[in-house]
C-alpha atoms as a PDB file:
ATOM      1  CA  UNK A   1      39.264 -11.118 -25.932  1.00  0.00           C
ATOM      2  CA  UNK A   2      39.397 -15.082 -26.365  1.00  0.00           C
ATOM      3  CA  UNK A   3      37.839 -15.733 -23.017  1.00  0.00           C
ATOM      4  CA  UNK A   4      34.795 -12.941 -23.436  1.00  0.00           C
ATOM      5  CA  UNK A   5      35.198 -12.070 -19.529  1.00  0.00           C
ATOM      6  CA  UNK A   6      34.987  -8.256 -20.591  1.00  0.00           C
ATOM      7  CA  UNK A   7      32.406  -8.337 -22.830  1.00  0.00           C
ATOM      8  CA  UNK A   8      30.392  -9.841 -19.843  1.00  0.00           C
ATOM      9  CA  UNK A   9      31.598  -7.369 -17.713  1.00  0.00           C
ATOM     10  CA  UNK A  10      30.511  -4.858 -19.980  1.00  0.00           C
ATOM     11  CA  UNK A  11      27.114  -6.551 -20.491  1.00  0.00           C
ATOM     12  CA  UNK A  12      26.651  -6.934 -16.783  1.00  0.00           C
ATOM     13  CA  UNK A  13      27.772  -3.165 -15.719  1.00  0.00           C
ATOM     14  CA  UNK A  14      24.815  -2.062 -18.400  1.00  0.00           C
ATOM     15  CA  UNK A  15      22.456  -4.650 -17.106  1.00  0.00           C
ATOM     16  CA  UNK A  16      23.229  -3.384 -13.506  1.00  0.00           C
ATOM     17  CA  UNK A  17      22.366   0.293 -14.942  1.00  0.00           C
ATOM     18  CA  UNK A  18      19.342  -0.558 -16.317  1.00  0.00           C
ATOM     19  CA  UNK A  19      18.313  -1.792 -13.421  1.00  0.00           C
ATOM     20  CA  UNK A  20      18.845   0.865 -11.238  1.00  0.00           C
ATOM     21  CA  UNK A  21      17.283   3.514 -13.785  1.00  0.00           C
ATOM     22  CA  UNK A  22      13.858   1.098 -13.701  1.00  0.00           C
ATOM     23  CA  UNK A  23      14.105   0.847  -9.811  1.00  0.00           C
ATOM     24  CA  UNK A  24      14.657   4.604  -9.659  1.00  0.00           C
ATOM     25  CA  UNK A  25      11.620   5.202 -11.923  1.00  0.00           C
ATOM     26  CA  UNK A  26       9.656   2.989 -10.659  1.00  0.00           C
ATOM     27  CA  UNK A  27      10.133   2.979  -6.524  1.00  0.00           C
ATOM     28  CA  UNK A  28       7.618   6.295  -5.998  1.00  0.00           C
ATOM     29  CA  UNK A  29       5.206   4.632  -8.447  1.00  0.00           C
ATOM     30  CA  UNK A  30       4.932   1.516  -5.849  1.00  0.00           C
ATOM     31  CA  UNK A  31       4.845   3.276  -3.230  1.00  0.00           C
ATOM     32  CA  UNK A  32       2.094   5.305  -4.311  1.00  0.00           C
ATOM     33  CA  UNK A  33       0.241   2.653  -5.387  1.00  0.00           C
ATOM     34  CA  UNK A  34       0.475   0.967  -1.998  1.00  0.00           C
ATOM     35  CA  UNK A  35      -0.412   4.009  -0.462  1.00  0.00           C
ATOM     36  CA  UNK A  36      -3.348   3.875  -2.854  1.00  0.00           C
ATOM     37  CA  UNK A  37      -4.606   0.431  -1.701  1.00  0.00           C
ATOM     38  CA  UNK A  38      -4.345   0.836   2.029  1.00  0.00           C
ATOM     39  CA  UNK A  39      -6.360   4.072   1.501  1.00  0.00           C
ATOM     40  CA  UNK A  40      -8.898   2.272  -0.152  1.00  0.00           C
ATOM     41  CA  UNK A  41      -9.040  -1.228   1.869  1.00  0.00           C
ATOM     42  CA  UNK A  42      -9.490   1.488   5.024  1.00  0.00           C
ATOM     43  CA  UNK A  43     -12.250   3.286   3.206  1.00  0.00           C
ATOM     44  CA  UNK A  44     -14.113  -0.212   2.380  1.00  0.00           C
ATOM     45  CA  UNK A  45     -13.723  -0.859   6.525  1.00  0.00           C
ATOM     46  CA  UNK A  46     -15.310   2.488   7.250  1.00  0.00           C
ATOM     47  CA  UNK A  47     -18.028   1.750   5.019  1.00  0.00           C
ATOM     48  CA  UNK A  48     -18.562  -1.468   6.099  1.00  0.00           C
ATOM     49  CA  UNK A  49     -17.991  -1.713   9.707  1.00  0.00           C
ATOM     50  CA  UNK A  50     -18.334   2.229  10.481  1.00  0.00           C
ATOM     51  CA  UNK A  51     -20.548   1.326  13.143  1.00  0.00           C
ATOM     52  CA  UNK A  52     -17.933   0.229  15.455  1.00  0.00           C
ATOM     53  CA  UNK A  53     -16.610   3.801  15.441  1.00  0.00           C
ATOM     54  CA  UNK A  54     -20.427   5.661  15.112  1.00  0.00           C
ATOM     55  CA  UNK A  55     -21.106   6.175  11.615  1.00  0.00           C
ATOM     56  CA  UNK A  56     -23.561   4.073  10.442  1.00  0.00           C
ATOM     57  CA  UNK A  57     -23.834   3.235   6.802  1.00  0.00           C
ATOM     58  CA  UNK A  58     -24.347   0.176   5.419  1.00  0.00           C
ATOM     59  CA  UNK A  59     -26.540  -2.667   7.430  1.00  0.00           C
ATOM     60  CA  UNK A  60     -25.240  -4.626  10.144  1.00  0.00           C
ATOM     61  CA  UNK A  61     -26.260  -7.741   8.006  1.00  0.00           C
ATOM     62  CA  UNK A  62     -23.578  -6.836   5.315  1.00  0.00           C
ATOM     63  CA  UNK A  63     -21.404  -5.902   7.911  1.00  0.00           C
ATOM     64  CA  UNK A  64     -21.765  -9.559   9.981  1.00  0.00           C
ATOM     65  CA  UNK A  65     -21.543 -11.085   6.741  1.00  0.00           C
ATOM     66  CA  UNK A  66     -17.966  -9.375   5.677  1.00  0.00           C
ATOM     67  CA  UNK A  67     -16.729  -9.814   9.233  1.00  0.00           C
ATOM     68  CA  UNK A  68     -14.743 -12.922   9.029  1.00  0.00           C
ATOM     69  CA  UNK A  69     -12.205 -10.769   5.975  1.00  0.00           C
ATOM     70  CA  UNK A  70     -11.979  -7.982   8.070  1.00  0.00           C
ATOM     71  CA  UNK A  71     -11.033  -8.977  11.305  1.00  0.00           C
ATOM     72  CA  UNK A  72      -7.418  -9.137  10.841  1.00  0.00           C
ATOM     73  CA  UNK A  73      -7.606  -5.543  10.008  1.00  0.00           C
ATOM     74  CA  UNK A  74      -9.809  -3.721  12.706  1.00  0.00           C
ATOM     75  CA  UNK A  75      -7.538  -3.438  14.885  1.00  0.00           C
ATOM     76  CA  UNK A  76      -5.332  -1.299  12.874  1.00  0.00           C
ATOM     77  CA  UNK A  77      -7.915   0.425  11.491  1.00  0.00           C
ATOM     78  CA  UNK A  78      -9.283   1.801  14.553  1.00  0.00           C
ATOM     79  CA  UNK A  79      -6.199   3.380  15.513  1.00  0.00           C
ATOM     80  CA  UNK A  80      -5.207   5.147  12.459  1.00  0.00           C
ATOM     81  CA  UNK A  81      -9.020   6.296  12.470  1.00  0.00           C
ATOM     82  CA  UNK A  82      -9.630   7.662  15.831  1.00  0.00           C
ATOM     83  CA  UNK A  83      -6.013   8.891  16.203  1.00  0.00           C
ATOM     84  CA  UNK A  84      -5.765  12.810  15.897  1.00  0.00           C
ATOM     85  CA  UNK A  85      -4.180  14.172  12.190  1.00  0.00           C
ATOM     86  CA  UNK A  86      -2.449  17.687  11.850  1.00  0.00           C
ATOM     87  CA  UNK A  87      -1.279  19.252   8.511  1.00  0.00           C
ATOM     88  CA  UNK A  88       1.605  16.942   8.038  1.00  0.00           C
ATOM     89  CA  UNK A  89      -0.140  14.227   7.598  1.00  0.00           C
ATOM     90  CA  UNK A  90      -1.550  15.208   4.234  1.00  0.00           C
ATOM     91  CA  UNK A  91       1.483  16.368   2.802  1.00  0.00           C
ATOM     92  CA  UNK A  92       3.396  12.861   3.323  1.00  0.00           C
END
């Protein structure tokens, strides 16, 4: 092995596996973390703007003051909101 080409292949075939196993371990983690967060930035929306919907909680000062963040988001929030849920829903 003068050259060390298959000691590099042999490095890089292990690196490669490593990889995977860490991506394989790690991909429903993410995911549920992201699920996490969007759970929670549309729980902070329903607190704060729940009035657009009908459930008032907070004061509409708070709520005009925290306006300019949220915007991007209403729209989408609305719709997964007011849209109708069955069973499957909670299982995925």
């Amino acid at each position: 092995m003068p050259d060390g080409k298959p000691a590099q292949a042999k490095k890089s075939f292990f690196d490669n596996f490593k990889e995977i196993m860490y991506g394989m371990a790690s991909h429903d983690m993410s995911r549920y973390a992201l699920r996490t967060r969007a759970s929670m930035e549309h729980l902070f929306i329903l607190i704060t703007m729940g009035d657009l919907i009908g459930v008032p909680i907070l004061p509409p000062y708070y709520s005009l003051r925290l306006l300019p963040y949220v915007v991007p988001n209403i729209a989408t929030w609305k719709r997964r909101m007011l849209r109708e849920k069955d069973m499957s829903d909670a299982m995925f």
